[in-house]
N, C-alpha and C. Protein backbone atom coordinates (compact mmCIF):
# COMPACT_ATOMS: atom_id res chain seq x y z
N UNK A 1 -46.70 11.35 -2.95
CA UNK A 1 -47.75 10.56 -3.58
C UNK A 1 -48.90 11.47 -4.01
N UNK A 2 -49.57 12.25 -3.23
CA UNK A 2 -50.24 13.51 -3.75
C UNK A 2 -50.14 14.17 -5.17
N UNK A 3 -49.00 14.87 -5.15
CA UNK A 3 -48.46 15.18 -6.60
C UNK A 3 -48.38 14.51 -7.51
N UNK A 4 -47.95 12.77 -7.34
CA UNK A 4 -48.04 12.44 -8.35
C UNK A 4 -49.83 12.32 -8.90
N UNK A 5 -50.48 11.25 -8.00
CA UNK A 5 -51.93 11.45 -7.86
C UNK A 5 -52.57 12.31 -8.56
N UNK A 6 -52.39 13.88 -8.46
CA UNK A 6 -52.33 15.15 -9.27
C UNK A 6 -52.69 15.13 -10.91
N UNK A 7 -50.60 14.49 -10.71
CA UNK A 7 -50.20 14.29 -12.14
C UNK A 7 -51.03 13.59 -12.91
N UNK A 8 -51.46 12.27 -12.19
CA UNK A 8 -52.38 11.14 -13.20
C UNK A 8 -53.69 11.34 -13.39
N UNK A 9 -54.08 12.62 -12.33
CA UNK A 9 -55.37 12.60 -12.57
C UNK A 9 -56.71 11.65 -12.03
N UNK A 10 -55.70 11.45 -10.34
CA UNK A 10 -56.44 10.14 -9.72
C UNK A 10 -56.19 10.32 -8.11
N UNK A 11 -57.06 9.71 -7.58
CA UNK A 11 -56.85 9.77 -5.93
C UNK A 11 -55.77 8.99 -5.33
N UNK A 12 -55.80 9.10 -4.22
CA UNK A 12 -54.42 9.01 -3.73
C UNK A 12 -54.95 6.86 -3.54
N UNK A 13 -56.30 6.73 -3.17
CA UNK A 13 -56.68 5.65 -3.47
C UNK A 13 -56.84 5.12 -4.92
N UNK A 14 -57.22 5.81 -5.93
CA UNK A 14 -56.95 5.14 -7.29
C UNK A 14 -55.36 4.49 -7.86
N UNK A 15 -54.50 5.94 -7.10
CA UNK A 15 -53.49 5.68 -7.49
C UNK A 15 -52.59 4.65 -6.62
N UNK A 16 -52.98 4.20 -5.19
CA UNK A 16 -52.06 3.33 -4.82
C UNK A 16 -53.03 1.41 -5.19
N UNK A 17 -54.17 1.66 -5.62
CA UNK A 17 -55.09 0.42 -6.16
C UNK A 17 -54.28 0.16 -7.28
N UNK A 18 -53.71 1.28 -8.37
CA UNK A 18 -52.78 1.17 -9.56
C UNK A 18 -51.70 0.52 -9.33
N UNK A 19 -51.14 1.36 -8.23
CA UNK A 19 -49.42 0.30 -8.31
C UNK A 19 -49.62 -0.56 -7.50
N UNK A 20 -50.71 -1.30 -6.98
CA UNK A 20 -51.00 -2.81 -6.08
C UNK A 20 -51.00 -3.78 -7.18
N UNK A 21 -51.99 -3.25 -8.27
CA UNK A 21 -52.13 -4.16 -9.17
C UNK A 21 -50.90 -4.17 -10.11
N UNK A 22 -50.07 -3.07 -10.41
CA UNK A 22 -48.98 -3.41 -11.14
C UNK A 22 -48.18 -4.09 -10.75
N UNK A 23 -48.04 -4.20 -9.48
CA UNK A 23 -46.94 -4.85 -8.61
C UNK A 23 -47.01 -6.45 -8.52
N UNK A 24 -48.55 -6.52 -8.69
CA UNK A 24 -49.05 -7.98 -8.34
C UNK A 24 -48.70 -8.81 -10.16
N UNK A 25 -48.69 -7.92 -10.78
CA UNK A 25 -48.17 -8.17 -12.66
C UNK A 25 -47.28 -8.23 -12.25
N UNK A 26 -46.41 -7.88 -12.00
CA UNK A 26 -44.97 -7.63 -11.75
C UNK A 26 -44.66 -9.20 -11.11
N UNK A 27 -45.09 -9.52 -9.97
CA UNK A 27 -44.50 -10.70 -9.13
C UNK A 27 -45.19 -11.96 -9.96
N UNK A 28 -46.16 -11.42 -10.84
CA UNK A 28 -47.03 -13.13 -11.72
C UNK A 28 -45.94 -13.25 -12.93
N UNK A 29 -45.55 -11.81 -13.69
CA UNK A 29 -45.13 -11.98 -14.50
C UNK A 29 -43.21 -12.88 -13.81
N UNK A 30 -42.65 -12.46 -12.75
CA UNK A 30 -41.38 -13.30 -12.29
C UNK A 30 -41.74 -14.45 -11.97
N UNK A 31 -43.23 -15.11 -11.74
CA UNK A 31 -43.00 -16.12 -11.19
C UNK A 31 -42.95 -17.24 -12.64
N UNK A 32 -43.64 -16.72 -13.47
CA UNK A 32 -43.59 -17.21 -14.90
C UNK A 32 -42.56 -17.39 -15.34
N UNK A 33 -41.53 -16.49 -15.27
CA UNK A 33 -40.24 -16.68 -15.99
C UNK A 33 -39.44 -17.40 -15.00
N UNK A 34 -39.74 -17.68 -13.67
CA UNK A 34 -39.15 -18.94 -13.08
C UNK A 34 -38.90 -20.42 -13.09
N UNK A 35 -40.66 -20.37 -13.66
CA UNK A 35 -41.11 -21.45 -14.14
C UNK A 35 -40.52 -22.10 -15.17
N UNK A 36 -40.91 -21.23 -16.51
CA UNK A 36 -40.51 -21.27 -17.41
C UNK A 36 -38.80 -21.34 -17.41
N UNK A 37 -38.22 -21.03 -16.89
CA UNK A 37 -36.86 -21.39 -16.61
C UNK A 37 -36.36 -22.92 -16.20
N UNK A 38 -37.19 -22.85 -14.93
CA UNK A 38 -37.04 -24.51 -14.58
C UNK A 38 -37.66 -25.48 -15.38
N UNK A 39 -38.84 -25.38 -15.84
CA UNK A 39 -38.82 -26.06 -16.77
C UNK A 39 -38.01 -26.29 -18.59
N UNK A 40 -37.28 -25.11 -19.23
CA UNK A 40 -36.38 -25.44 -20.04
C UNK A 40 -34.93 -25.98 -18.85
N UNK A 41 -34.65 -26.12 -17.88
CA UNK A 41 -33.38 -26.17 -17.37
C UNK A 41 -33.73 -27.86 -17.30
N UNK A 42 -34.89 -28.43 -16.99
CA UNK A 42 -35.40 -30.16 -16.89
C UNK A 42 -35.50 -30.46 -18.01
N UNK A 43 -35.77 -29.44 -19.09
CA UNK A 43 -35.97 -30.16 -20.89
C UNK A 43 -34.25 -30.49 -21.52
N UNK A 44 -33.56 -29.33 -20.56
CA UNK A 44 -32.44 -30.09 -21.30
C UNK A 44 -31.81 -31.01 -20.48
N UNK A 45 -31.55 -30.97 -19.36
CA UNK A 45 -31.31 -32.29 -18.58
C UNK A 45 -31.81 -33.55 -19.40
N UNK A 46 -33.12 -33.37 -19.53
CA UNK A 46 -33.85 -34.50 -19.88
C UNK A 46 -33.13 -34.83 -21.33
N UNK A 47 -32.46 -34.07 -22.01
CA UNK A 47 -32.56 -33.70 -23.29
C UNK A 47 -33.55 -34.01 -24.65
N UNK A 48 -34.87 -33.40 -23.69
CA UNK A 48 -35.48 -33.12 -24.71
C UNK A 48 -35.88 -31.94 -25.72
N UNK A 49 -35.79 -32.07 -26.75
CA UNK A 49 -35.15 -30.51 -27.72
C UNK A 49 -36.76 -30.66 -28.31
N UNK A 50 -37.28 -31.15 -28.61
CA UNK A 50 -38.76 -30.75 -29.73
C UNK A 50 -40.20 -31.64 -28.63
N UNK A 51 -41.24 -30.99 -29.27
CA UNK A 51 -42.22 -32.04 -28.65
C UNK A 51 -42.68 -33.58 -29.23
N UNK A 52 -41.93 -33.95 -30.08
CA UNK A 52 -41.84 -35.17 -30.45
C UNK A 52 -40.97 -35.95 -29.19
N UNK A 53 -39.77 -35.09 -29.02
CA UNK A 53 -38.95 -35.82 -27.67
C UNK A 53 -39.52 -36.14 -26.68
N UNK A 54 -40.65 -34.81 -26.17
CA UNK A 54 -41.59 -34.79 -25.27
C UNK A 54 -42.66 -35.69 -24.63
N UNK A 55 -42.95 -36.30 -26.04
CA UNK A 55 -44.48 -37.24 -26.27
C UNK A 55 -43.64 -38.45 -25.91
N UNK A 56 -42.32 -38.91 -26.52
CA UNK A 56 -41.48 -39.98 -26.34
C UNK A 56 -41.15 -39.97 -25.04
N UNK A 57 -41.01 -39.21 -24.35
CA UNK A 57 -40.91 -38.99 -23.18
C UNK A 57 -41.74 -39.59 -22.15
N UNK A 58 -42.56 -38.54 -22.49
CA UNK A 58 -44.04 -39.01 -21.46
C UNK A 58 -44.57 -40.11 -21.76
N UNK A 59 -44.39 -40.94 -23.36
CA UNK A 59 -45.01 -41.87 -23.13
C UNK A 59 -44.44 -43.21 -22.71
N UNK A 60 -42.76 -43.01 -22.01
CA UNK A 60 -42.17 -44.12 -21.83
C UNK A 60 -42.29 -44.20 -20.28
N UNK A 61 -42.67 -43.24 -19.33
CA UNK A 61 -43.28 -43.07 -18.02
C UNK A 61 -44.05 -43.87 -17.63
């Protein structure tokens, strides 16, 4: 970790504050595409294909 540190031109604290926060992108950006998964996997169940289906949808709830 040193060397790399070195390499970037940053402390061994700059550089592990760097990959905390990349990491924490990292697990927001998977939890998004989870989401976003389960929710197209309920749009087609539902089979709703456009947001016209959507509005018809929600507004028969």
């Amino acid at each position: 970790m040193v060397d790399l540190a070195k390499d970037e031109g940053k402390s061994k604290s700059e550089l592990f504050r760097d990959m905390v926060r990349v990491y924490q992108e990292y697990i927001e950006e998977q939890r998004w595409a989870k989401i976003y998964k389960w929710g197209a996997e309920t749009a087609r169940r539902l089979g709703i294909k456009s947001e016209e289906d959507l509005d018809k949808f929600l507004n028969e709830a």
